[in-house]
PDB file of N, CA and C in Angstrom:
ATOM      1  N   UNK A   1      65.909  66.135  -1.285  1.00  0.00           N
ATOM      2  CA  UNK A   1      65.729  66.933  -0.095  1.00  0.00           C
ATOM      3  C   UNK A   1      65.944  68.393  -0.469  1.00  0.00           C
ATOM      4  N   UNK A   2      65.119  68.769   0.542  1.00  0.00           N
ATOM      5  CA  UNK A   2      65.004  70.271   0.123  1.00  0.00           C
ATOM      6  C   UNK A   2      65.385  71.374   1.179  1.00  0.00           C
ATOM      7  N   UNK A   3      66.411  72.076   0.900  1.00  0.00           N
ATOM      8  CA  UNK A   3      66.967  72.757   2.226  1.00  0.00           C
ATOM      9  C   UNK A   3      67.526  74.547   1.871  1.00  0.00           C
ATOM     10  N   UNK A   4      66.271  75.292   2.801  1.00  0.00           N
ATOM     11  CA  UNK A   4      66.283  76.821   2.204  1.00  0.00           C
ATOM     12  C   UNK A   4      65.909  77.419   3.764  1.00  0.00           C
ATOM     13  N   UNK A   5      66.546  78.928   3.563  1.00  0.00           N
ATOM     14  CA  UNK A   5      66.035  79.501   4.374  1.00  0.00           C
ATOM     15  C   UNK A   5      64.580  80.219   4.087  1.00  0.00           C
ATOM     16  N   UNK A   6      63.783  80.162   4.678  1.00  0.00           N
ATOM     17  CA  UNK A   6      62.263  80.143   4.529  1.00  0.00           C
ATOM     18  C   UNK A   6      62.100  81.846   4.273  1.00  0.00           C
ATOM     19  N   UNK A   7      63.222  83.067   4.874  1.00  0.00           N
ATOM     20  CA  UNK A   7      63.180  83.998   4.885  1.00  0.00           C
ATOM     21  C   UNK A   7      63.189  84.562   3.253  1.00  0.00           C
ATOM     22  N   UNK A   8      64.470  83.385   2.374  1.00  0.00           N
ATOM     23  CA  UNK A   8      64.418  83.685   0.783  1.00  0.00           C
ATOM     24  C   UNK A   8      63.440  83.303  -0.004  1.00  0.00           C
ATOM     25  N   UNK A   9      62.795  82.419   0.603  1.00  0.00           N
ATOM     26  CA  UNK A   9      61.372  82.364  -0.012  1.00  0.00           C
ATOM     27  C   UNK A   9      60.691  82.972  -0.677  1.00  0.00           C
ATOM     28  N   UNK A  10      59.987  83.786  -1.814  1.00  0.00           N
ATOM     29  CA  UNK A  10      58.825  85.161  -1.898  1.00  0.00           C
ATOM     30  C   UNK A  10      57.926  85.181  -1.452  1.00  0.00           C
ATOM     31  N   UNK A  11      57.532  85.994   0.155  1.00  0.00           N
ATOM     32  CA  UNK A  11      56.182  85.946   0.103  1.00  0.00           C
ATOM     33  C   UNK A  11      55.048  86.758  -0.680  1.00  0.00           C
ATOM     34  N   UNK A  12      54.333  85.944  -0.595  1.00  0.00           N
ATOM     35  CA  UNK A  12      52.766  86.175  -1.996  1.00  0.00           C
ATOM     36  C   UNK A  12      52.225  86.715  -1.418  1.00  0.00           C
ATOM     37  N   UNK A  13      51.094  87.965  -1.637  1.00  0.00           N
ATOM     38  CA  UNK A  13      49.410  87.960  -0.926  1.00  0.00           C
ATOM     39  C   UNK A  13      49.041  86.837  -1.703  1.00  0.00           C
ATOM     40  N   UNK A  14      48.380  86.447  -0.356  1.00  0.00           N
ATOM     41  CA  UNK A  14      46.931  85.285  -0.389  1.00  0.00           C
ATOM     42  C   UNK A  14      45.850  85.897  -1.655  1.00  0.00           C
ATOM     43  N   UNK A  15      45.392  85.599  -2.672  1.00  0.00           N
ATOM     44  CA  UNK A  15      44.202  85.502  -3.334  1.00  0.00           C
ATOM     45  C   UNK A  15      42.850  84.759  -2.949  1.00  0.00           C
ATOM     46  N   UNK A  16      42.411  84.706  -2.145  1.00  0.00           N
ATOM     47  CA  UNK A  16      41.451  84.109  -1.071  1.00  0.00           C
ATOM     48  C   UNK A  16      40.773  85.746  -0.713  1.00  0.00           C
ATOM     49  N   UNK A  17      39.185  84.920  -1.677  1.00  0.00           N
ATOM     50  CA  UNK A  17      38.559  86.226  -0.595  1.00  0.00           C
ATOM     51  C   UNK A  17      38.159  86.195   0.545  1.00  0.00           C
ATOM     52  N   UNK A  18      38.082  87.299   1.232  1.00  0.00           N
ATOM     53  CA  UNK A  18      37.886  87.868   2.364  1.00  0.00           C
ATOM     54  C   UNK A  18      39.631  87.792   3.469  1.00  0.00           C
ATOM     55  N   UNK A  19      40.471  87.473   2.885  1.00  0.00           N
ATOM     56  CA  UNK A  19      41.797  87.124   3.275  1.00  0.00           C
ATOM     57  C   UNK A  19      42.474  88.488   3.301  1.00  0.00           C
ATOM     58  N   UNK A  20      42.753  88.848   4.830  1.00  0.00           N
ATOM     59  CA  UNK A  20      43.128  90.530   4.614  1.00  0.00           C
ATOM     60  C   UNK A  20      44.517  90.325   5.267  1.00  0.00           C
ATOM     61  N   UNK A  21      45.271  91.023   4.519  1.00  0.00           N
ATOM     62  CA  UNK A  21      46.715  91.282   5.310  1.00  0.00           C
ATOM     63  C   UNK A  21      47.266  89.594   5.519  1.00  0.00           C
ATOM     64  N   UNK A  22      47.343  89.115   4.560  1.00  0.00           N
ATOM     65  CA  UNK A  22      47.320  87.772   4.544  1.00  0.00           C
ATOM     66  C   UNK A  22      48.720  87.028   3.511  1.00  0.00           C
ATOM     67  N   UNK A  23      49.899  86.982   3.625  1.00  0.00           N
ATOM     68  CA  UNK A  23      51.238  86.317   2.619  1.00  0.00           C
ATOM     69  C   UNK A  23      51.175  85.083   3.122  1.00  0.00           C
ATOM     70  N   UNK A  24      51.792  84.290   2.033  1.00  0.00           N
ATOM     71  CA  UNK A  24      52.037  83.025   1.727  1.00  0.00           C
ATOM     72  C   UNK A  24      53.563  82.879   1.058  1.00  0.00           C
ATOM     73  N   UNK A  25      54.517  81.651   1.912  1.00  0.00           N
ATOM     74  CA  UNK A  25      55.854  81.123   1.603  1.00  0.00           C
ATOM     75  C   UNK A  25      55.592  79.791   1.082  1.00  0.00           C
ATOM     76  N   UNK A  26      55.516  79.723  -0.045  1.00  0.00           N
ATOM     77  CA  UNK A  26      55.413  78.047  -0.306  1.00  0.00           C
ATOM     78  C   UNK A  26      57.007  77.182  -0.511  1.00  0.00           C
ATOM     79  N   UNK A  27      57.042  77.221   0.967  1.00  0.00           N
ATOM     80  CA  UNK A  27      58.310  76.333   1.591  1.00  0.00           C
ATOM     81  C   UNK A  27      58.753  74.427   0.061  1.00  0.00           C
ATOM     82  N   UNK A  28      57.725  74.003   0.590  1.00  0.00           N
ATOM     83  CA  UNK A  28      57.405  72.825  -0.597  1.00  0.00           C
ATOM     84  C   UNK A  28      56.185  72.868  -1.579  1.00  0.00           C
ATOM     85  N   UNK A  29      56.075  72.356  -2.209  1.00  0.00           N
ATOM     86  CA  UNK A  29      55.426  72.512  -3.454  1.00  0.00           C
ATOM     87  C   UNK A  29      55.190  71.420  -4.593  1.00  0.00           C
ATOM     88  N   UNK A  30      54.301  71.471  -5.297  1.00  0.00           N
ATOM     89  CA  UNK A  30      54.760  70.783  -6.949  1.00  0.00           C
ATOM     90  C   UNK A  30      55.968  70.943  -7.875  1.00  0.00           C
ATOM     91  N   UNK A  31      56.352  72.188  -7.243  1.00  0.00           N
ATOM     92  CA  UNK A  31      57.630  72.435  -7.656  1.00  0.00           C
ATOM     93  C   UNK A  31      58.495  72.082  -7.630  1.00  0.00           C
ATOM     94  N   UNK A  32      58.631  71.559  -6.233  1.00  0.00           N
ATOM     95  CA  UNK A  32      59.669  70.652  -5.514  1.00  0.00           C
ATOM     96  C   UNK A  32      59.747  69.493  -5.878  1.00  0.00           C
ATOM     97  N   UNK A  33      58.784  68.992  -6.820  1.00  0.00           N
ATOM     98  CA  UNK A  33      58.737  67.609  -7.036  1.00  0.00           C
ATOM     99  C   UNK A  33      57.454  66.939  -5.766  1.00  0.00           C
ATOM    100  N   UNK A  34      56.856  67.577  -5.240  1.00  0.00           N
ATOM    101  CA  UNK A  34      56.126  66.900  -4.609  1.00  0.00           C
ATOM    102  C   UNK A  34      54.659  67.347  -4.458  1.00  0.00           C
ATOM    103  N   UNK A  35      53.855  66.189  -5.935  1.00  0.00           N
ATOM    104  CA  UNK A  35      52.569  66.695  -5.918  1.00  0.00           C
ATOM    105  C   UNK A  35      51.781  65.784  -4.902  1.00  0.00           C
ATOM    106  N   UNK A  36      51.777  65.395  -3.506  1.00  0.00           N
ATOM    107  CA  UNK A  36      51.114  65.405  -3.275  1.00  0.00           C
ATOM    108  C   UNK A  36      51.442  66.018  -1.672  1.00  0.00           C
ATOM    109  N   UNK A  37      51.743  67.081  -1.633  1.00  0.00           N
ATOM    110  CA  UNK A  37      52.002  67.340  -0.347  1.00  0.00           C
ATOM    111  C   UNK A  37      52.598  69.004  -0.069  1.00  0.00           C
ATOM    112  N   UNK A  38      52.084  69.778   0.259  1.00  0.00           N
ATOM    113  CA  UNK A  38      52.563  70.897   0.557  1.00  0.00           C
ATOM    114  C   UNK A  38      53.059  71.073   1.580  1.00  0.00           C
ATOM    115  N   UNK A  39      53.956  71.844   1.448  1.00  0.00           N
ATOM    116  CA  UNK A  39      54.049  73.090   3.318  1.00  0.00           C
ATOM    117  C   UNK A  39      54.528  74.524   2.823  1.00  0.00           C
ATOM    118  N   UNK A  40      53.641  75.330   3.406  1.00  0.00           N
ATOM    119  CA  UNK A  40      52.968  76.444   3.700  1.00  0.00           C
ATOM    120  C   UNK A  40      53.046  77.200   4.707  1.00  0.00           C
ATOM    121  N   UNK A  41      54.266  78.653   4.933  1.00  0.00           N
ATOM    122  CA  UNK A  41      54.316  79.445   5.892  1.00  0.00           C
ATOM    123  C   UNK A  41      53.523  80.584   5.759  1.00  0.00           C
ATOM    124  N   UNK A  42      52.374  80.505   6.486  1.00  0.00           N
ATOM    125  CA  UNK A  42      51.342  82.121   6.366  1.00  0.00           C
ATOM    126  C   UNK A  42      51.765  82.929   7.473  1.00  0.00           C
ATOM    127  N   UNK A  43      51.785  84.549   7.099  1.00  0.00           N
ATOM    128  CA  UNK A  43      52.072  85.392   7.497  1.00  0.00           C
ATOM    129  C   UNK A  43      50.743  86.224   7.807  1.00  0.00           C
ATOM    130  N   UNK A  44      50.070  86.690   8.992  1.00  0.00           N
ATOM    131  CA  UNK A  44      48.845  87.277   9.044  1.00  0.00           C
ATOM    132  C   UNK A  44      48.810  88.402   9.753  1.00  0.00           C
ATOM    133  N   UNK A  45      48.848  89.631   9.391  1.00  0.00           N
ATOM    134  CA  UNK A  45      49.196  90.956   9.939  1.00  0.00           C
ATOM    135  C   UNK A  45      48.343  91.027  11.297  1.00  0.00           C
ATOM    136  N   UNK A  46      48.809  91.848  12.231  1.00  0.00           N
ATOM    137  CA  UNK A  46      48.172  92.120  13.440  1.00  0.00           C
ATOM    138  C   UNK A  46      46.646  92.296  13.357  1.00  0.00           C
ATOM    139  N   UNK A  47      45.907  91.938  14.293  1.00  0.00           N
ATOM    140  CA  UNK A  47      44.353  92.250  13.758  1.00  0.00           C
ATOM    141  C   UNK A  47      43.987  91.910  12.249  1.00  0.00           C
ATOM    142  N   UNK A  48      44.401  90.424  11.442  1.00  0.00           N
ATOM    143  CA  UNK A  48      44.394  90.370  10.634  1.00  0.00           C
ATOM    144  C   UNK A  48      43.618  88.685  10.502  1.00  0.00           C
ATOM    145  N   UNK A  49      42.701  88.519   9.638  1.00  0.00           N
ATOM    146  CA  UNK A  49      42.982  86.921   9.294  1.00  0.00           C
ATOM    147  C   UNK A  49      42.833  86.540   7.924  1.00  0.00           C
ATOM    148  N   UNK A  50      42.539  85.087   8.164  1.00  0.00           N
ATOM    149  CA  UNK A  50      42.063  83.700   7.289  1.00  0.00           C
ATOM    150  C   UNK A  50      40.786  83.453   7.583  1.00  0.00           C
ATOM    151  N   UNK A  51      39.667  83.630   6.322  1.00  0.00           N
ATOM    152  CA  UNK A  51      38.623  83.214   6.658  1.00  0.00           C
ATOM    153  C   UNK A  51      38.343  81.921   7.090  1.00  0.00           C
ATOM    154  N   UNK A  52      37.564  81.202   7.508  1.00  0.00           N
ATOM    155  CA  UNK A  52      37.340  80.214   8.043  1.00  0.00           C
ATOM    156  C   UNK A  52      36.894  79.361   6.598  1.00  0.00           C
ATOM    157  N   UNK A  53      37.060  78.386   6.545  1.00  0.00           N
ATOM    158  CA  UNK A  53      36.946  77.340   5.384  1.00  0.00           C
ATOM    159  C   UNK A  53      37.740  75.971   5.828  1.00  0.00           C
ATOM    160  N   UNK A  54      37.187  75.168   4.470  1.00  0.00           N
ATOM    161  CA  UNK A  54      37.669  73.674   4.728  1.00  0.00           C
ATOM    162  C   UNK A  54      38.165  72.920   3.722  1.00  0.00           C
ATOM    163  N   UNK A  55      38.672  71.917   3.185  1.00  0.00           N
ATOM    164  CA  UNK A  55      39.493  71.109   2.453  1.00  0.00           C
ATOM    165  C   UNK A  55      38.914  69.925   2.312  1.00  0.00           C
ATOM    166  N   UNK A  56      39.049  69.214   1.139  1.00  0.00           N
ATOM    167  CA  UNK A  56      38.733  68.185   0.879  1.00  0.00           C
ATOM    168  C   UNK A  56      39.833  66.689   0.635  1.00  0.00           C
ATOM    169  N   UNK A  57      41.120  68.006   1.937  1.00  0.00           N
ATOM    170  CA  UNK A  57      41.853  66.929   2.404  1.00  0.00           C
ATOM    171  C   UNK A  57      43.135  67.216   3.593  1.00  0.00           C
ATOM    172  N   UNK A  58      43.600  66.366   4.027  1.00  0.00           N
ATOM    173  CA  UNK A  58      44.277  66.763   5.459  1.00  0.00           C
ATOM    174  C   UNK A  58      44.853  68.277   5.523  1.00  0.00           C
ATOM    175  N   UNK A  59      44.685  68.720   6.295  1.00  0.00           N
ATOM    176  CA  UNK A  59      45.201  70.247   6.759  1.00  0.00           C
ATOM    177  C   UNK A  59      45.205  70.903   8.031  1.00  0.00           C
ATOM    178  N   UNK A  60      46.928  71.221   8.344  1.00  0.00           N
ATOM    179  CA  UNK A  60      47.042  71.010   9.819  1.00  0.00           C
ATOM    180  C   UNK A  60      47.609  72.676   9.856  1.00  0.00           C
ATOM    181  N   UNK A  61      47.449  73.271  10.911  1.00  0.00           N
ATOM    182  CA  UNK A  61      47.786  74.818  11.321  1.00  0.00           C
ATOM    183  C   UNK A  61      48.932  74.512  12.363  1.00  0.00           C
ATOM    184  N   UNK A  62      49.708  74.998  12.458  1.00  0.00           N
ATOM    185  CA  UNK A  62      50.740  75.535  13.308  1.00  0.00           C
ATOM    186  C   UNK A  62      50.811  77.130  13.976  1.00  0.00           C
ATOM    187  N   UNK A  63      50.838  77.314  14.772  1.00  0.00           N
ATOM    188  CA  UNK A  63      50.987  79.426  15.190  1.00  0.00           C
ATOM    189  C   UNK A  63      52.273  79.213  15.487  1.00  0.00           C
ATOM    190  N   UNK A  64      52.868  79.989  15.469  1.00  0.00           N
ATOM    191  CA  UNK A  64      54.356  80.336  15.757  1.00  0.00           C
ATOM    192  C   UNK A  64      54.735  81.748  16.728  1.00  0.00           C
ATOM    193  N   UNK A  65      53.437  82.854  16.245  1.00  0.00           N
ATOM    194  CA  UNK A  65      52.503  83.468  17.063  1.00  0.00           C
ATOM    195  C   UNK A  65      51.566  83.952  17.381  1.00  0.00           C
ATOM    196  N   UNK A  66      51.474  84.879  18.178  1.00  0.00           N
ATOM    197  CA  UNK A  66      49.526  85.528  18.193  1.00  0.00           C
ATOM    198  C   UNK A  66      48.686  84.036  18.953  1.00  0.00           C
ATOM    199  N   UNK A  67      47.428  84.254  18.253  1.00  0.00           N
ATOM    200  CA  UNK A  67      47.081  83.060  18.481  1.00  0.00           C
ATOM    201  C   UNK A  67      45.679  82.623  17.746  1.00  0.00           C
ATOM    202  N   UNK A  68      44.963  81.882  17.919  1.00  0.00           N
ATOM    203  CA  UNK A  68      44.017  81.891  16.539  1.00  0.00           C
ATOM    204  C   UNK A  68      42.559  82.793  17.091  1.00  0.00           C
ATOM    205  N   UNK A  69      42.889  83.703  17.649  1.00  0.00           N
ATOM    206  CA  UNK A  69      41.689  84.757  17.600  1.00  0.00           C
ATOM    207  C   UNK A  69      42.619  86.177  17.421  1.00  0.00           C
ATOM    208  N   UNK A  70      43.535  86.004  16.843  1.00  0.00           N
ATOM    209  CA  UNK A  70      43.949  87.291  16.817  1.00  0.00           C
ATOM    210  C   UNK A  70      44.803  88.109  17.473  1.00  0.00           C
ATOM    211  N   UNK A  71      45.081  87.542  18.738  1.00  0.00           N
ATOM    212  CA  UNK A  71      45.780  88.537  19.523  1.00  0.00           C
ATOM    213  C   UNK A  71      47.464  88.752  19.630  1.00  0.00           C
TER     214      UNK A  71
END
């Protein structure tokens, strides 16, 4: 088990093009010992996003805020 405050985390810029104003907390990981499963806190500046794209496997969004057009 894995138990951190998400704030000590480092957040990353996103390397994803077209991804503006865009950090990444990789909460869990391969690192963690767990290759098959991530979790992922994104940070997306005001008037900011994530291009739209898709996966070639489960992937679920959470907002915490704003909302998914931006506001």
């Amino acid at each position: 088990m894995k138990i951190a405050d998400y704030k000590e985390i480092k957040a990353e810029p996103v390397d994803f093009e077209d991804a503006k104003d865009v950090k990444v907390r990789w909460l869990i990981s391969d690192k963690d010992k767990a290759p098959n499963f991530a979790m992922r806190l994104f940070e997306v500046g005001p008037g900011r996003h994530s291009p739209l794209h898709t996966h070639n496997w489960e992937h679920e969004v959470f907002i915490l805020e704003g909302d998914v057009n931006g506001k």
